[in-house]
N, C-alpha and C. Protein backbone atom coordinates (compact mmCIF):
# COMPACT_ATOMS: atom_id res chain seq x y z
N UNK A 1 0.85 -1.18 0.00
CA UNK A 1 0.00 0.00 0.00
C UNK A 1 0.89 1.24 0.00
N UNK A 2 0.12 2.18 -0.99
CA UNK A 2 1.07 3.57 -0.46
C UNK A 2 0.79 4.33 0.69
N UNK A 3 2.06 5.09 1.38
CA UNK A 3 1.84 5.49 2.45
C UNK A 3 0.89 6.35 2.70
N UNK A 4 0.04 6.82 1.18
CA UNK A 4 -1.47 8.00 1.55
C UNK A 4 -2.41 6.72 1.53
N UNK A 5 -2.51 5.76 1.22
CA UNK A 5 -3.64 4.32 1.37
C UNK A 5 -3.16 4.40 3.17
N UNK A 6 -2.41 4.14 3.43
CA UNK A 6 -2.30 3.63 4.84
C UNK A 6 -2.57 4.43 5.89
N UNK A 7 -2.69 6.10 5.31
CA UNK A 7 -2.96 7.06 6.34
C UNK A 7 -4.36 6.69 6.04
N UNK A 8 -5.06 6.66 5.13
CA UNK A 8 -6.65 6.39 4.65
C UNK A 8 -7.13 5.90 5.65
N UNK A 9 -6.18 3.92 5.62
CA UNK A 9 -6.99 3.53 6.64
C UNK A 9 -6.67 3.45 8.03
N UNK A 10 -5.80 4.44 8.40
CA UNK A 10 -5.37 4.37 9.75
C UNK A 10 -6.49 5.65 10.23
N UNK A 11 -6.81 6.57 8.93
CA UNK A 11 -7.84 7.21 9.54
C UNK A 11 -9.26 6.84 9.93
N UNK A 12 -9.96 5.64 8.98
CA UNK A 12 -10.78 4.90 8.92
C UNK A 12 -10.90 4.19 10.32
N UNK A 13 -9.25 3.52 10.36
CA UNK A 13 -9.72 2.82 12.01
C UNK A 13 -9.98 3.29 13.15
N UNK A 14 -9.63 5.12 12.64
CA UNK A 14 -9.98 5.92 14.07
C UNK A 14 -11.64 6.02 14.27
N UNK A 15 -12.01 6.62 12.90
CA UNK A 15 -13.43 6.98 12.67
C UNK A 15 -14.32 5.79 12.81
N UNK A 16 -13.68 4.45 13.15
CA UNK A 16 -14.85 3.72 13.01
C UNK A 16 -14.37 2.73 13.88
N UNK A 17 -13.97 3.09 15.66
CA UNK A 17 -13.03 2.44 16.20
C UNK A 17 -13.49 0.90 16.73
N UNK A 18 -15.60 1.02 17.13
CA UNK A 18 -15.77 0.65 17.47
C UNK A 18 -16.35 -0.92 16.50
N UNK A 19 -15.51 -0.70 15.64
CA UNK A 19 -16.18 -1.53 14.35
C UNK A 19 -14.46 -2.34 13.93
N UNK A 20 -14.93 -3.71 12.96
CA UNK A 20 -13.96 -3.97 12.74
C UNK A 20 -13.30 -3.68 11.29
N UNK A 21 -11.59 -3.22 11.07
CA UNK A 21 -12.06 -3.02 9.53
C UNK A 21 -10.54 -4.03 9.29
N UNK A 22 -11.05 -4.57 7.60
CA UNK A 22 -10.56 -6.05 7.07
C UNK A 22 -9.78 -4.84 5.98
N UNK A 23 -8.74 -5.24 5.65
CA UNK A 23 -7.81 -4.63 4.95
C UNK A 23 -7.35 -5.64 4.28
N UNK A 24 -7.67 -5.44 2.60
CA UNK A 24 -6.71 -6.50 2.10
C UNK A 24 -5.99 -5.36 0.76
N UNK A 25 -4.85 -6.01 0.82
CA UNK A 25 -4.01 -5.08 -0.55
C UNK A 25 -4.64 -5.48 -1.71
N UNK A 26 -4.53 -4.57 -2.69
CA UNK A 26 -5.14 -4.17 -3.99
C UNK A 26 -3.94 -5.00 -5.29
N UNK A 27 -2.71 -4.97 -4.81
CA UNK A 27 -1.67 -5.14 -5.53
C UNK A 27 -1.04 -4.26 -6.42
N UNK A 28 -1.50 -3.41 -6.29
CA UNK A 28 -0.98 -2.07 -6.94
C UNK A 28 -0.68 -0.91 -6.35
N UNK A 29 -1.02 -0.84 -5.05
CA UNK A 29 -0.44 0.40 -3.76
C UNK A 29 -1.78 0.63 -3.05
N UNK A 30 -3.16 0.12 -3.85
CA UNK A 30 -4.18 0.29 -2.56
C UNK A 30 -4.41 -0.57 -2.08
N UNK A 31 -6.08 -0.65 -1.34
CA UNK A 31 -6.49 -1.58 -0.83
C UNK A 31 -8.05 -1.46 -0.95
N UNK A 32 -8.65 -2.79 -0.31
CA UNK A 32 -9.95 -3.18 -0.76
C UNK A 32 -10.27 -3.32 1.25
N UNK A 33 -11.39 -2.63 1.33
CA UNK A 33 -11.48 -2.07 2.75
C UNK A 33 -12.72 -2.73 3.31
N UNK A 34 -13.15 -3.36 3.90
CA UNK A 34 -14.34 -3.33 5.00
C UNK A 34 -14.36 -3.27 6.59
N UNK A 35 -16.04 -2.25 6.70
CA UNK A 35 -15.92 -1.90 8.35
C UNK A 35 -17.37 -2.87 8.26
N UNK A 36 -16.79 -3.21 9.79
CA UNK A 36 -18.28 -4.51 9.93
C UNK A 36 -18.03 -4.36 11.64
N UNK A 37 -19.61 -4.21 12.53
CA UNK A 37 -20.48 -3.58 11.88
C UNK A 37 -20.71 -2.18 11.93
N UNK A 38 -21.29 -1.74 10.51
CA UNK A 38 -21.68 -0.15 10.84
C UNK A 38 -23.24 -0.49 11.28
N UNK A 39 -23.52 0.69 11.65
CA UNK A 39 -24.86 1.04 12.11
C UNK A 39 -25.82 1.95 11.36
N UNK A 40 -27.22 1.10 9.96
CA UNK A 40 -27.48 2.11 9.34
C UNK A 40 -28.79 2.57 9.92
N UNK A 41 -29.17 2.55 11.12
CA UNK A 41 -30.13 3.03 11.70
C UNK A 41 -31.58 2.06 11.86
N UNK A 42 -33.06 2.86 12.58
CA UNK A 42 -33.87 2.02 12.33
C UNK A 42 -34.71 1.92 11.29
N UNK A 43 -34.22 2.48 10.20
CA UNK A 43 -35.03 2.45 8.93
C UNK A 43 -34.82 1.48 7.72
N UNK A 44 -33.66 0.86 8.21
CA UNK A 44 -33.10 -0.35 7.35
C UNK A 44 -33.29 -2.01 8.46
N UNK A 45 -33.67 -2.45 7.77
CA UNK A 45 -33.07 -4.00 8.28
C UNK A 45 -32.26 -5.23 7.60
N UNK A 46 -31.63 -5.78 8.03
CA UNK A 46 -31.08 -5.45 9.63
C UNK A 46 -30.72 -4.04 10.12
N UNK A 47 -30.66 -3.34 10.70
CA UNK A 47 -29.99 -1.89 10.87
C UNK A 47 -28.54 -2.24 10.79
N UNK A 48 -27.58 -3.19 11.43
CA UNK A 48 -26.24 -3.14 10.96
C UNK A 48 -25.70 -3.78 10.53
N UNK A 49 -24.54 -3.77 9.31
CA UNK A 49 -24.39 -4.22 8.44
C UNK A 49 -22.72 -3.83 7.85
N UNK A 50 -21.90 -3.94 7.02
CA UNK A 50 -20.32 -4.14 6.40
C UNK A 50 -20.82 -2.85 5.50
N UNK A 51 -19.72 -2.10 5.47
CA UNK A 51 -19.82 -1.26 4.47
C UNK A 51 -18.06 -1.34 3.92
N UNK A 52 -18.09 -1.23 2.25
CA UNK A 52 -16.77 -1.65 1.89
C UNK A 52 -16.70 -0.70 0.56
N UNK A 53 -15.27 -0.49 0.33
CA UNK A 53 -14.92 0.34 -0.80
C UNK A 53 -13.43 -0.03 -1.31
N UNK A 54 -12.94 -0.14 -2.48
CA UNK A 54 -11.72 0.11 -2.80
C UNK A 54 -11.34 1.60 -2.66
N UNK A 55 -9.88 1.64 -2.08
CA UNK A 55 -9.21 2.96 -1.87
C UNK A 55 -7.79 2.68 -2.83
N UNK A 56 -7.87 3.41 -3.63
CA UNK A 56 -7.51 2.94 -4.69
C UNK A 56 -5.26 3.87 -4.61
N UNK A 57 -4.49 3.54 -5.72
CA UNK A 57 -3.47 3.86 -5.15
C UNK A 57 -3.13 5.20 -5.07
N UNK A 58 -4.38 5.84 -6.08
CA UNK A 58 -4.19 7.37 -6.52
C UNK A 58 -4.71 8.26 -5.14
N UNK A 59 -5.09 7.39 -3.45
CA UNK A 59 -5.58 8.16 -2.47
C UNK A 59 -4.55 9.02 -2.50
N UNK A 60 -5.01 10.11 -1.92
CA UNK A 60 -5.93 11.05 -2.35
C UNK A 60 -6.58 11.72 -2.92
N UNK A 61 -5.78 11.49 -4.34
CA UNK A 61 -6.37 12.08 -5.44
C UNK A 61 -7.66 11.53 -6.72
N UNK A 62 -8.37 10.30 -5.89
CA UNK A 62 -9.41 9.41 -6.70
C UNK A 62 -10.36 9.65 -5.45
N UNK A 63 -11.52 9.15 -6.23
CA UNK A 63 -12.61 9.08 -5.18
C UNK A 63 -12.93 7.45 -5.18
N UNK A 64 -13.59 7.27 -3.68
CA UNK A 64 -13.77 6.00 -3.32
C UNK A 64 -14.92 6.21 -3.64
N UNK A 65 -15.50 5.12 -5.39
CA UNK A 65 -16.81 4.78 -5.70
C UNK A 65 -16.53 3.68 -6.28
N UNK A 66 -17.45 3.38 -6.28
CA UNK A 66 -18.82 2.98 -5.50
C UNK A 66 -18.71 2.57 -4.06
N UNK A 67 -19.39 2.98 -2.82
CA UNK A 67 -19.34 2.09 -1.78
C UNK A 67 -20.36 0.77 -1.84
N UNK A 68 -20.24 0.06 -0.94
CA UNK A 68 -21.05 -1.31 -0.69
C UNK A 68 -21.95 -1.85 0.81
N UNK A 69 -22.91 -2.16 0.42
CA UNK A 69 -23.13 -2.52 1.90
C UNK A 69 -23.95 -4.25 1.64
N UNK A 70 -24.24 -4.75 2.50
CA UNK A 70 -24.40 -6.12 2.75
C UNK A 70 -26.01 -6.52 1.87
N UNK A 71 -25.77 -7.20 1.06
CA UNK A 71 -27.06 -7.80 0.30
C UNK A 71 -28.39 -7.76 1.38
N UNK A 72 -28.31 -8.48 1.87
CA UNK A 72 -29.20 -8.61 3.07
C UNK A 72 -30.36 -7.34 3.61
N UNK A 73 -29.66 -6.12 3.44
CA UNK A 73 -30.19 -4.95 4.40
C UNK A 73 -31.34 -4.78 2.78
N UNK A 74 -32.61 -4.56 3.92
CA UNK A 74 -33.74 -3.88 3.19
C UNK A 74 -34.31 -2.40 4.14
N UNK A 75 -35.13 -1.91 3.35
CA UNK A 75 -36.06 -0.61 4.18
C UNK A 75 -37.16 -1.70 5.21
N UNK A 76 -37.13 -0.62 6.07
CA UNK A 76 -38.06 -1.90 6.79
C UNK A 76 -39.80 -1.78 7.15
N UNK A 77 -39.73 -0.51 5.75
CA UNK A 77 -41.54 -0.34 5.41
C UNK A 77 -41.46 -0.79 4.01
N UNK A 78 -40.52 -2.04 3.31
CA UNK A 78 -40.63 -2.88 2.40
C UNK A 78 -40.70 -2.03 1.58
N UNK A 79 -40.54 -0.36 1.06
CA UNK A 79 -40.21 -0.49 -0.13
C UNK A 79 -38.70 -0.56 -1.42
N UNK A 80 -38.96 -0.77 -2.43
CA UNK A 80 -37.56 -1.21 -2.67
C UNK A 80 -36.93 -0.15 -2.90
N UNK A 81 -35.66 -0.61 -3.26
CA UNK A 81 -34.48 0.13 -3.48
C UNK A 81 -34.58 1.18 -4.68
N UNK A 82 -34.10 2.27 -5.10
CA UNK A 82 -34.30 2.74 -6.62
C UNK A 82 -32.38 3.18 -6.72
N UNK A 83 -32.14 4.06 -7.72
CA UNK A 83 -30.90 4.57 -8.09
C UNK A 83 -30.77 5.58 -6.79
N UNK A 84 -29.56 6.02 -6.28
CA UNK A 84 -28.46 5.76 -6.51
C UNK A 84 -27.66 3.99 -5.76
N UNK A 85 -28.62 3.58 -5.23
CA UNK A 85 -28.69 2.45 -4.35
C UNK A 85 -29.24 1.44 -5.19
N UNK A 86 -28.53 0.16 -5.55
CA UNK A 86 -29.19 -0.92 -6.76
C UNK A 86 -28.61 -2.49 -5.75
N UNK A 87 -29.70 -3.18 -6.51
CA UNK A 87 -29.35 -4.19 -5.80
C UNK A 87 -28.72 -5.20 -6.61
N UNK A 88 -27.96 -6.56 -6.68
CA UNK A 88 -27.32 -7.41 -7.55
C UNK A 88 -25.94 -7.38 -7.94
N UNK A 89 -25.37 -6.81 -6.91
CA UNK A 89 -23.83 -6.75 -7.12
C UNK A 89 -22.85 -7.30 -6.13
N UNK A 90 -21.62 -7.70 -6.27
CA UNK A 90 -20.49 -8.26 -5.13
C UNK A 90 -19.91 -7.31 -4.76
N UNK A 91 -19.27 -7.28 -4.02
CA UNK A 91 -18.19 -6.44 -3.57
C UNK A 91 -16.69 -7.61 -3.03
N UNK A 92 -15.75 -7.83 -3.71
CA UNK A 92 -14.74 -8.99 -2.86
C UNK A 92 -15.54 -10.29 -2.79
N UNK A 93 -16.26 -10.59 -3.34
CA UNK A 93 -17.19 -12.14 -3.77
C UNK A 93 -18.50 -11.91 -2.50
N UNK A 94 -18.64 -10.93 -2.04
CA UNK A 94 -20.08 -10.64 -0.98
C UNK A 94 -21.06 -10.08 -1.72
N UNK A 95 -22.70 -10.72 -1.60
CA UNK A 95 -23.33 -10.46 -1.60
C UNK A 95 -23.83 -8.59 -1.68
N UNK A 96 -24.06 -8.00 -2.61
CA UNK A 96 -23.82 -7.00 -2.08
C UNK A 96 -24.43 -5.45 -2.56
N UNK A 97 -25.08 -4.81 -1.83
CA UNK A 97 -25.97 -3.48 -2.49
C UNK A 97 -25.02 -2.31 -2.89
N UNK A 98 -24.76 -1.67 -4.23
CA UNK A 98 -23.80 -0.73 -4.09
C UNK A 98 -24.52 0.56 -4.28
N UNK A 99 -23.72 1.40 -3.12
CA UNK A 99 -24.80 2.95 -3.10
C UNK A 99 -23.24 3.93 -4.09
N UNK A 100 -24.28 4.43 -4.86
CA UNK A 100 -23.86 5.54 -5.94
C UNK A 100 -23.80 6.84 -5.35
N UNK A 101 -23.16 7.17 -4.52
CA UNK A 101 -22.41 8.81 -4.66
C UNK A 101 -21.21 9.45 -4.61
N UNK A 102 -21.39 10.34 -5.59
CA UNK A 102 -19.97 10.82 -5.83
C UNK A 102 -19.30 11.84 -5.01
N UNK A 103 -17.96 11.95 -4.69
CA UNK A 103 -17.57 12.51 -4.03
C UNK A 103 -17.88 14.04 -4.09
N UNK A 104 -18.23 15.07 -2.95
CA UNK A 104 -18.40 16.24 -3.26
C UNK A 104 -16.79 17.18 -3.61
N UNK A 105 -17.24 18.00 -4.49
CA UNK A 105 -15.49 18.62 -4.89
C UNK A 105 -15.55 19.57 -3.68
N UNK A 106 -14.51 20.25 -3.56
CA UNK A 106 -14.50 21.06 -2.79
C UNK A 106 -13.04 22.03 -3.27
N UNK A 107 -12.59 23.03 -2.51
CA UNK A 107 -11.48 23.97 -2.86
C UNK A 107 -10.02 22.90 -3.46
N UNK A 108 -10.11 21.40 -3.01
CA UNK A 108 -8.81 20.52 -3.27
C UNK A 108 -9.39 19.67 -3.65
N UNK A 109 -10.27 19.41 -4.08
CA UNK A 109 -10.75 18.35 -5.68
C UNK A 109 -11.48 17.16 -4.82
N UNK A 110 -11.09 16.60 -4.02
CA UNK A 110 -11.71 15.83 -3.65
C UNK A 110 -11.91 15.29 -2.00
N UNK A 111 -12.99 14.58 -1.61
CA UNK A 111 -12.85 14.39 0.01
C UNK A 111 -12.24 13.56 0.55
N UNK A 112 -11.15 13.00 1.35
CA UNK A 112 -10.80 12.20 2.00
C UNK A 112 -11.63 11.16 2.24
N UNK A 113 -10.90 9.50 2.24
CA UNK A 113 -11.81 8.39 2.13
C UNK A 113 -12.76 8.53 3.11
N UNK A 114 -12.06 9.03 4.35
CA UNK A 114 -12.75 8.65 5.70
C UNK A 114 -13.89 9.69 5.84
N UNK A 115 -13.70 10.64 5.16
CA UNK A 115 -15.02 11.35 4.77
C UNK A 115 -16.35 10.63 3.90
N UNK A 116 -15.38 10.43 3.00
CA UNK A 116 -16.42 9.46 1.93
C UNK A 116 -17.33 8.69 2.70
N UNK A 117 -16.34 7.68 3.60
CA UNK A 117 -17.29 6.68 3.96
C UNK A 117 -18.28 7.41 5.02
N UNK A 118 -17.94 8.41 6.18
CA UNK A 118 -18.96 9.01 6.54
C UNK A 118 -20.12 9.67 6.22
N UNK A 119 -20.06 9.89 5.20
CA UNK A 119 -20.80 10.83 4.36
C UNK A 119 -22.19 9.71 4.06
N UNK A 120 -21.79 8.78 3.19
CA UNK A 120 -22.37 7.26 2.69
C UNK A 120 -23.44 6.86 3.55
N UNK A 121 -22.87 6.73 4.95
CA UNK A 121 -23.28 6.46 5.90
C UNK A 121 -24.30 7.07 6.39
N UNK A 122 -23.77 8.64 6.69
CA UNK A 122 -24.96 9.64 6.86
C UNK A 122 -26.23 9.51 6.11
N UNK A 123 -25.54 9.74 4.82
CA UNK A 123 -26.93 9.81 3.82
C UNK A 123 -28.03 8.52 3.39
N UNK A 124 -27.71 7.22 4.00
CA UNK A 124 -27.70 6.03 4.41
C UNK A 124 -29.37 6.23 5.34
N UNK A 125 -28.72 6.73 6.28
CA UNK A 125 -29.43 6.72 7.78
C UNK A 125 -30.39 7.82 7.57
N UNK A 126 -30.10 8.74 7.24
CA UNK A 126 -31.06 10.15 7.12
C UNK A 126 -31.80 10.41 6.06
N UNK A 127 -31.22 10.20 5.11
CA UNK A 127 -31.67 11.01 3.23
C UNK A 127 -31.86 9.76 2.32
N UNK A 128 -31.44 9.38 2.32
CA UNK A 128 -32.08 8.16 0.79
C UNK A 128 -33.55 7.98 0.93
């Protein structure tokens, strides 16, 4: 991994201390990331669930998309899923829902992973 992948996820393991995160190398200087479990609130079920992303070698300067979260999780007033959130995809051979958003730009082009994945999360729990 390059040493901006490793600050990524050394920031990741701060932001998400109470969770576990699986780090495997990419083979090219990143890595392929999961935190298990996050917590997406009571509007999903299960409410918690793996959320995963490649952080790719160009951190900082790429955005982490698509994120992923666990096949399994539905709304839990049954209705389905639409765009930016689709269902029928893997993530690392898992089962797996991938949510579509893109990183917001800002004055330095792009947000830090550990933003990313907070962000995901937020909009997860509150806004979709």
């Amino acid at each position: 991994m390059t040493p901006e992948v490793e600050k990524a996820v050394r920031a990741l393991r701060e932001s998400f201390a109470g969770a576990e995160l699986s780090v495997a190398e990419d083979g090219g200087g990143g890595a392929y990331v999961f935190i298990e479990p996050v917590d997406l609130g009571p509007r999903f079920k299960p409410s918690a669930t793996w959320l995963g992303g490649h952080l790719t070698a160009q951190t900082p300067y790429s955005d982490v998309y698509p994120l992923f979260v666990g096949a399994e999780v539905r709304w839990t007033n049954g209705r389905p899923f639409a765009a930016p959130v689709t269902l029928g995809h893997t993530f690392r051979g898992r089962p797996a829902i991938q949510v579509s958003r893109r990183a917001k730009r800002g004055a330095s082009g792009l947000e830090p992973p550990v933003t990313k994945f907070n962000r995901v999360l937020h909009w997860l729990r509150y806004k979709a």
